[in-house]
Protein backbone atom coordinates (compact mmCIF):
# COMPACT_ATOMS: atom_id res chain seq x y z
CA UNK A 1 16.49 205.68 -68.54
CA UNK A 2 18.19 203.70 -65.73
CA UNK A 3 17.72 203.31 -62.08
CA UNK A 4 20.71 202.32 -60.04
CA UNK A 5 21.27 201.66 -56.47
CA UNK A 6 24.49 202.45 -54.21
CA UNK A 7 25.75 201.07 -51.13
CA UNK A 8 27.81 203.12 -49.45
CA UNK A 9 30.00 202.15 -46.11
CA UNK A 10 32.78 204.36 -46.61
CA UNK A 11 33.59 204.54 -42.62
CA UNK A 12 34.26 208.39 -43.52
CA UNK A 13 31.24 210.22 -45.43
CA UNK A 14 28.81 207.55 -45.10
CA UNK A 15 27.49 208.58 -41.70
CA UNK A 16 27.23 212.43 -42.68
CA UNK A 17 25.97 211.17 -46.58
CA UNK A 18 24.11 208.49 -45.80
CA UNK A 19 24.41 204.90 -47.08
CA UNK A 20 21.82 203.94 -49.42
CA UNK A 21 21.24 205.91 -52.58
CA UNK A 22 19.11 206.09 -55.47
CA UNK A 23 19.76 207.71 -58.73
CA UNK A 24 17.65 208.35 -62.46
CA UNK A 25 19.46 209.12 -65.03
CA UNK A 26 18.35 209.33 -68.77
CA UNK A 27 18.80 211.08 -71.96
CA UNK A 28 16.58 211.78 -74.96
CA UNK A 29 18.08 212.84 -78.38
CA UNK A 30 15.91 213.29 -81.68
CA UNK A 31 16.97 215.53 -84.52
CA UNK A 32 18.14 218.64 -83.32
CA UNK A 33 16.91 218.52 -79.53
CA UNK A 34 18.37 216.77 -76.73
CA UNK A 35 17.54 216.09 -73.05
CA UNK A 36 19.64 214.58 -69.98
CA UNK A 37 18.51 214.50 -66.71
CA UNK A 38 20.46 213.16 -63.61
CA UNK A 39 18.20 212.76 -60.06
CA UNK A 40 19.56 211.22 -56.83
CA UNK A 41 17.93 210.70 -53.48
CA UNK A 42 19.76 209.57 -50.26
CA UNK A 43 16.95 207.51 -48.71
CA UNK A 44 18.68 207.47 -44.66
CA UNK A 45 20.13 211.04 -44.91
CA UNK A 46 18.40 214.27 -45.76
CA UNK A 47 20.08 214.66 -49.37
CA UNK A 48 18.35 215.21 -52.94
CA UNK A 49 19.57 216.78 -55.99
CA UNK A 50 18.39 216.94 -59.60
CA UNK A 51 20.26 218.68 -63.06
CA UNK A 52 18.58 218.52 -66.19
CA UNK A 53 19.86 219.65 -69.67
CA UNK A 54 18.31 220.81 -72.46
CA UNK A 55 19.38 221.68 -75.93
CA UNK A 56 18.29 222.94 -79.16
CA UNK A 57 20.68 223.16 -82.39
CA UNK A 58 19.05 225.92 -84.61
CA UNK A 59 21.73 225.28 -87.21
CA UNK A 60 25.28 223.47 -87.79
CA UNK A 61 27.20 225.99 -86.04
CA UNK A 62 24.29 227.84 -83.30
CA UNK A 63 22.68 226.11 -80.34
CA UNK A 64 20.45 227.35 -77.53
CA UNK A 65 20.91 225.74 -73.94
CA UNK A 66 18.93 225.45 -70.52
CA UNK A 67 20.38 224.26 -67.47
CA UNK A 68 18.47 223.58 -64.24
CA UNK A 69 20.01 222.48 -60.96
CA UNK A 70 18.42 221.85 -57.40
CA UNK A 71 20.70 220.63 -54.42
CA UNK A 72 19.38 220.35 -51.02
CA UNK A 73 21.35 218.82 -48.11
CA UNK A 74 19.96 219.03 -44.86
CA UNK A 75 17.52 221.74 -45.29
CA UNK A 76 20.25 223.75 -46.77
CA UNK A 77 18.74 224.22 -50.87
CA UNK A 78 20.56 225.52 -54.06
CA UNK A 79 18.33 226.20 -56.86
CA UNK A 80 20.09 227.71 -60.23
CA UNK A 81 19.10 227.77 -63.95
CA UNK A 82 20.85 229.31 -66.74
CA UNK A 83 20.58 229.97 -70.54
CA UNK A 84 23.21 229.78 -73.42
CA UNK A 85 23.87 230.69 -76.78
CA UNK A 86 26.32 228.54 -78.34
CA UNK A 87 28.11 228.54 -81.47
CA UNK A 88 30.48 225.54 -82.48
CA UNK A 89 34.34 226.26 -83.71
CA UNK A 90 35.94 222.99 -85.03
CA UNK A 91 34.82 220.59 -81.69
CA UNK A 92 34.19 222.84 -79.44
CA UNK A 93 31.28 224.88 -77.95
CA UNK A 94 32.09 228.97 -77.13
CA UNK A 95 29.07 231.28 -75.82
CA UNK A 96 27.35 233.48 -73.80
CA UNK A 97 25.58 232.37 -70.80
CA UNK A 98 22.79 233.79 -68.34
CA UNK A 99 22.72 232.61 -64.54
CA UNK A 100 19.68 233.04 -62.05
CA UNK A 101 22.41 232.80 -59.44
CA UNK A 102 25.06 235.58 -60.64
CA UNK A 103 22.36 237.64 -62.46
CA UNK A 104 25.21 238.48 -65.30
CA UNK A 105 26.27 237.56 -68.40
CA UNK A 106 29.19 235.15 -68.70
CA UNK A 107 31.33 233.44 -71.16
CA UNK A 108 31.52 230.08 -71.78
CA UNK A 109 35.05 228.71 -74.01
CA UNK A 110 35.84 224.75 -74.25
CA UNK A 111 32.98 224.03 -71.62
CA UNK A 112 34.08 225.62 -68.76
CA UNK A 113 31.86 228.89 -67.73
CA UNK A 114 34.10 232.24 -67.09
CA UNK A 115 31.68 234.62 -64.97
């Protein structure tokens, strides 16, 4: 895990993002499961988000995913979690994903989600 600490005095974004900032990061790996987890709190502007990953490899080529995401920005919140099935081609991930947000299935090719 690491903690890290920002200063920010852009002259731009600063006032409206604030200019101290804390973020956790870590990641967790064992086997076939892994973990990463990103969380980051403005501490003089109303600002917090969190993502965490989650993944299980059920063989060499299949994987099941979980992705959860909270944003909230001055009392404006975004909550979203979704699930994938992903099977590996050479390096690269192709799937199916599930959103809370969309409610509908989507298809995932190279990384990038198509909804």
């Amino acid at each position: 895990a690491q903690m890290i600490y920002d200063y920010l005095a852009d002259g731009y974004s600063s006032s409206l993002l604030g200019h101290h900032r804390l973020t956790l990061m870590g990641n967790y790996s064992a086997a076939r499961t892994s973990l990463n987890f990103m969380t980051m709190r403005t501490l003089d502007a109303d600002n917090f988000n969190y993502e965490a990953d989650m993944s299980y490899r059920v063989s060499g080529l299949w994987r099941i995913a979980y992705r959860h995401t909270f944003n909230e920005f001055y009392g404006a919140s975004f909550l979203d979690y979704s699930a994938m099935l992903m099977y590996r081609y050479g390096n690269r991930d192709f799937g199916l994903t599930w959103s809370n947000t969309t409610h509908r299935l989507g298809i995932q090719l190279l990384g990038a989600t198509i909804n």
